[in-house]
C-alpha atoms as a PDB file:
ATOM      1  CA  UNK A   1     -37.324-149.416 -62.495  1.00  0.00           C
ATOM      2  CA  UNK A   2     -37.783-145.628 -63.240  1.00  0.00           C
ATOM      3  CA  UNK A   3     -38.577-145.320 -66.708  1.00  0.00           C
ATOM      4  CA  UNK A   4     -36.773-141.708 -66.618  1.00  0.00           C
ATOM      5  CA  UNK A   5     -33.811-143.373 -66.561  1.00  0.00           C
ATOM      6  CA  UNK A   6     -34.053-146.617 -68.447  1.00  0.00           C
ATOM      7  CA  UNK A   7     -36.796-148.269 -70.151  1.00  0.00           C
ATOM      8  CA  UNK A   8     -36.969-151.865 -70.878  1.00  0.00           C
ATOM      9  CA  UNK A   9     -39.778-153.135 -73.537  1.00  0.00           C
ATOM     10  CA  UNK A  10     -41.109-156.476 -72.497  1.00  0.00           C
ATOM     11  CA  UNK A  11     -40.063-157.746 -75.703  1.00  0.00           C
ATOM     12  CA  UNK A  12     -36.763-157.115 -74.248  1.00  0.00           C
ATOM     13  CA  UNK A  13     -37.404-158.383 -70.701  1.00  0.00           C
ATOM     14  CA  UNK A  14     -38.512-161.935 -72.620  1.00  0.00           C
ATOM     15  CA  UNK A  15     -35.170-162.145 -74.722  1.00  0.00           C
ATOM     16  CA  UNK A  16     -33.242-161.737 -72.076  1.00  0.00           C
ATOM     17  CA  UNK A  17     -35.144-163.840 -69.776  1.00  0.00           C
ATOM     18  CA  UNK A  18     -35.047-166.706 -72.344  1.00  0.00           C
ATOM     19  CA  UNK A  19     -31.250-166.463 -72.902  1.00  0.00           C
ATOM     20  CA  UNK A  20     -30.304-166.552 -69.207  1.00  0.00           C
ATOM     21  CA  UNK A  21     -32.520-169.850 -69.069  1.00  0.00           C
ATOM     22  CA  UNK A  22     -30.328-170.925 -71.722  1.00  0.00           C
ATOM     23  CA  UNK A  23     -27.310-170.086 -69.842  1.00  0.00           C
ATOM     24  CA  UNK A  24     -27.943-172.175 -66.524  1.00  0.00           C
ATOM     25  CA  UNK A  25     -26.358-169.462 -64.280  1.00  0.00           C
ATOM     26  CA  UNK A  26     -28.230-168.231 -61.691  1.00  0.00           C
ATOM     27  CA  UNK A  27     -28.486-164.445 -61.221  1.00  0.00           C
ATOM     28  CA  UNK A  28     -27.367-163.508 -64.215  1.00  0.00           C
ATOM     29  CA  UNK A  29     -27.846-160.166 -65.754  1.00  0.00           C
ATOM     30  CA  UNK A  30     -27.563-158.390 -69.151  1.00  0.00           C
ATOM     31  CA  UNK A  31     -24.894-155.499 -69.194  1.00  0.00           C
ATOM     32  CA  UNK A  32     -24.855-152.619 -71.736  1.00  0.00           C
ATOM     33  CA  UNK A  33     -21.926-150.544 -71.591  1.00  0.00           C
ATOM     34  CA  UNK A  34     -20.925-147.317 -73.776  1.00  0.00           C
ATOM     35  CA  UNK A  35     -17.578-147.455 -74.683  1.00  0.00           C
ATOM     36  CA  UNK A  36     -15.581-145.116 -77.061  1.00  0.00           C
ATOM     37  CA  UNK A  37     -14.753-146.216 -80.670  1.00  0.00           C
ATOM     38  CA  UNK A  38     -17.317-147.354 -83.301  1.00  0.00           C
ATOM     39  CA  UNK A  39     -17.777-145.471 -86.842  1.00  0.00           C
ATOM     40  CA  UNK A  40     -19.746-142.496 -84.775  1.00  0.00           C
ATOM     41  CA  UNK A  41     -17.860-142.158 -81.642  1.00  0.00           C
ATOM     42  CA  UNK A  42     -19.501-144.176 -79.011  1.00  0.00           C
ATOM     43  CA  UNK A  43     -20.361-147.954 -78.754  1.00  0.00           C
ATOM     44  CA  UNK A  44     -22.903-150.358 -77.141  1.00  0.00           C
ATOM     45  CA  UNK A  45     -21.544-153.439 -75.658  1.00  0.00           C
ATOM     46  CA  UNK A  46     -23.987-156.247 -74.265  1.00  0.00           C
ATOM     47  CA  UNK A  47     -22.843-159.195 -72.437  1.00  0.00           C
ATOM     48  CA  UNK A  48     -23.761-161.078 -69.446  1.00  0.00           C
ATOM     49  CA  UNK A  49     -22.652-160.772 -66.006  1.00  0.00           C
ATOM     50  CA  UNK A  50     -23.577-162.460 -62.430  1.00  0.00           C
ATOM     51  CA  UNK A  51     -21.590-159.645 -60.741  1.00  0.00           C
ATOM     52  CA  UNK A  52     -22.846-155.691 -59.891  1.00  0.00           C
ATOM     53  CA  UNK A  53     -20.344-153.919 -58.979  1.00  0.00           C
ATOM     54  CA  UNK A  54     -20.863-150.602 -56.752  1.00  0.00           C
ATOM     55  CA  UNK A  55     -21.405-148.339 -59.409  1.00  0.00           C
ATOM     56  CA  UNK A  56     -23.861-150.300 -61.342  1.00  0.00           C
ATOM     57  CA  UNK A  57     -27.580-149.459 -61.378  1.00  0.00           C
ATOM     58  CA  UNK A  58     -30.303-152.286 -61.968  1.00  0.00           C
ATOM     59  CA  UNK A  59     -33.176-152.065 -63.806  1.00  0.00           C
ATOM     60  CA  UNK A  60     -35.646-155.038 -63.869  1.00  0.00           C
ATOM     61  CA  UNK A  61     -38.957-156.027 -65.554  1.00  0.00           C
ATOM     62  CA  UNK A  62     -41.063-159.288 -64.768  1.00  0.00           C
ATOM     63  CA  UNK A  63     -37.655-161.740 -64.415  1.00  0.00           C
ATOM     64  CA  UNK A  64     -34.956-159.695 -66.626  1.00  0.00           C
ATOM     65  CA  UNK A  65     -32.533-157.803 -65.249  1.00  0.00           C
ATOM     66  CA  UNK A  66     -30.491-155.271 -66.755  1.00  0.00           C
ATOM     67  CA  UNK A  67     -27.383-153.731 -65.226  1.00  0.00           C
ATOM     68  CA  UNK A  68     -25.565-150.811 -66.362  1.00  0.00           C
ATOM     69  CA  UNK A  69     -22.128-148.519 -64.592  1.00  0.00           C
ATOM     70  CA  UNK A  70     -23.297-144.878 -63.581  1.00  0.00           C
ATOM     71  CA  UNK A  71     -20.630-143.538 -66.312  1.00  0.00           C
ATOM     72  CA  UNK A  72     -22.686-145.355 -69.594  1.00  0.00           C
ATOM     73  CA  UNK A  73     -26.395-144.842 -67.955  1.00  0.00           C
ATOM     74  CA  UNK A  74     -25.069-141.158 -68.102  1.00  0.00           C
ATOM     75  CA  UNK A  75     -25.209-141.611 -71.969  1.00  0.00           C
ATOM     76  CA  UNK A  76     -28.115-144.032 -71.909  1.00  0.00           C
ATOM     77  CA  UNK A  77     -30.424-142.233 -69.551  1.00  0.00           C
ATOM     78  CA  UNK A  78     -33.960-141.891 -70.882  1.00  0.00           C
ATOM     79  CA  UNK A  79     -33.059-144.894 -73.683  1.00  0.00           C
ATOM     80  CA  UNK A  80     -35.436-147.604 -74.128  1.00  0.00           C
ATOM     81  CA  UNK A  81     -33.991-151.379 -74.615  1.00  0.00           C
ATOM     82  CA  UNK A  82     -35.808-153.266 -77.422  1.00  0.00           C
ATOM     83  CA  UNK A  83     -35.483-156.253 -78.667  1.00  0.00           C
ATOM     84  CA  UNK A  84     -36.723-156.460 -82.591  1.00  0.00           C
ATOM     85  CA  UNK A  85     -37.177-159.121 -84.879  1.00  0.00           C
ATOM     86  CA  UNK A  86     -37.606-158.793 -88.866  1.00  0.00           C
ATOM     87  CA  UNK A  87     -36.885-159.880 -92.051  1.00  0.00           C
ATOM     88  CA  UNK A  88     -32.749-158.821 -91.463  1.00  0.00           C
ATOM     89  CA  UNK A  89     -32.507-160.453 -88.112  1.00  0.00           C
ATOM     90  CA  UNK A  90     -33.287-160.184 -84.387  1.00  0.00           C
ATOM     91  CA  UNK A  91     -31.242-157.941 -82.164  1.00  0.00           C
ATOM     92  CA  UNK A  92     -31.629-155.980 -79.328  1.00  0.00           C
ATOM     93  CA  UNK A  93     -32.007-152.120 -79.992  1.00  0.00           C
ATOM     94  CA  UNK A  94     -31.433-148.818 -77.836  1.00  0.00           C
ATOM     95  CA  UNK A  95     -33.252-146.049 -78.745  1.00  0.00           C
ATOM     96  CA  UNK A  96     -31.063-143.153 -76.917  1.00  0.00           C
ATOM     97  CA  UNK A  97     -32.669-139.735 -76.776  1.00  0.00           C
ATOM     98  CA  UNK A  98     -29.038-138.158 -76.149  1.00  0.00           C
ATOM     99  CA  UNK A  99     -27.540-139.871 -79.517  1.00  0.00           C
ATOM    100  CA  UNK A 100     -27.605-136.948 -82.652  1.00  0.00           C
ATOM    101  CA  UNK A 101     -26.622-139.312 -84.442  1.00  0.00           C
ATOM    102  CA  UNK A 102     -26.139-143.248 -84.886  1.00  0.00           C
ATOM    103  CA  UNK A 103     -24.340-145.594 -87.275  1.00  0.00           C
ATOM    104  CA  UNK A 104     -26.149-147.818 -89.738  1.00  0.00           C
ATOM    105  CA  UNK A 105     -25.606-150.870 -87.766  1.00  0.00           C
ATOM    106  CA  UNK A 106     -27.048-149.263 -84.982  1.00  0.00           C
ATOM    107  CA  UNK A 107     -24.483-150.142 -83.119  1.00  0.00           C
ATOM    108  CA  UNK A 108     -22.554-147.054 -82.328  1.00  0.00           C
ATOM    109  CA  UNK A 109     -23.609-143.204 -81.827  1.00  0.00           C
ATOM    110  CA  UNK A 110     -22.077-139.975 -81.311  1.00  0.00           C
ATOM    111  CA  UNK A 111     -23.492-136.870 -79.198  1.00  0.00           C
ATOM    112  CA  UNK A 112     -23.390-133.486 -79.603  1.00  0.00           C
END
């Protein structure tokens, strides 16, 4: 994993980890996409695939694995995958150096 590109907190790497476990399905990975649309412009999707497809990058740490398509890591690149937990919930975050700005939920983000 280059950590130029993505970054994934071990926080992170556990959740996702632990919910594949849950799931059953072998080689399964964690997607993030961008897509457009959300209150600021761009939004975060997460879901769970067993499939890469040729223009999706991995990025691993200890036994998570994230994939993402070249398009959305060229929005994400240099982000850092968290997941946080706290009195309002537990979620996973992105902290995107390219986003000016971001929606309350955290959710969605626009750039420049």
């Amino acid at each position: 994993m280059s950590t130029t590109e993505i970054e994934l907190s071990e926080s992170a790497a556990k959740r996702i980890a632990t919910l594949v476990a849950a799931e059953g399905v072998e080689d399964l990975k964690l997607r993030i996409a961008v897509s457009g649309g959300g209150c600021s412009g761009f939004q975060y999707g997460f879901s769970f695939d067993d499939a890469v497809n040729a223009d999706d990058r991995l990025f691993k740490r200890e036994q998570a694995t994230v994939v993402i398509d070249e398009t959305s890591l060229d929005l994400l690149r240099g982000a850092v995958i968290d997941f946080v937990e706290d009195l309002a919930g537990a979620s996973f975050q992105i902290r995107n150096p390219n986003a000016q700005s971001s929606c309350g939920c955290g959710n969605s983000f626009s750039i420049g």
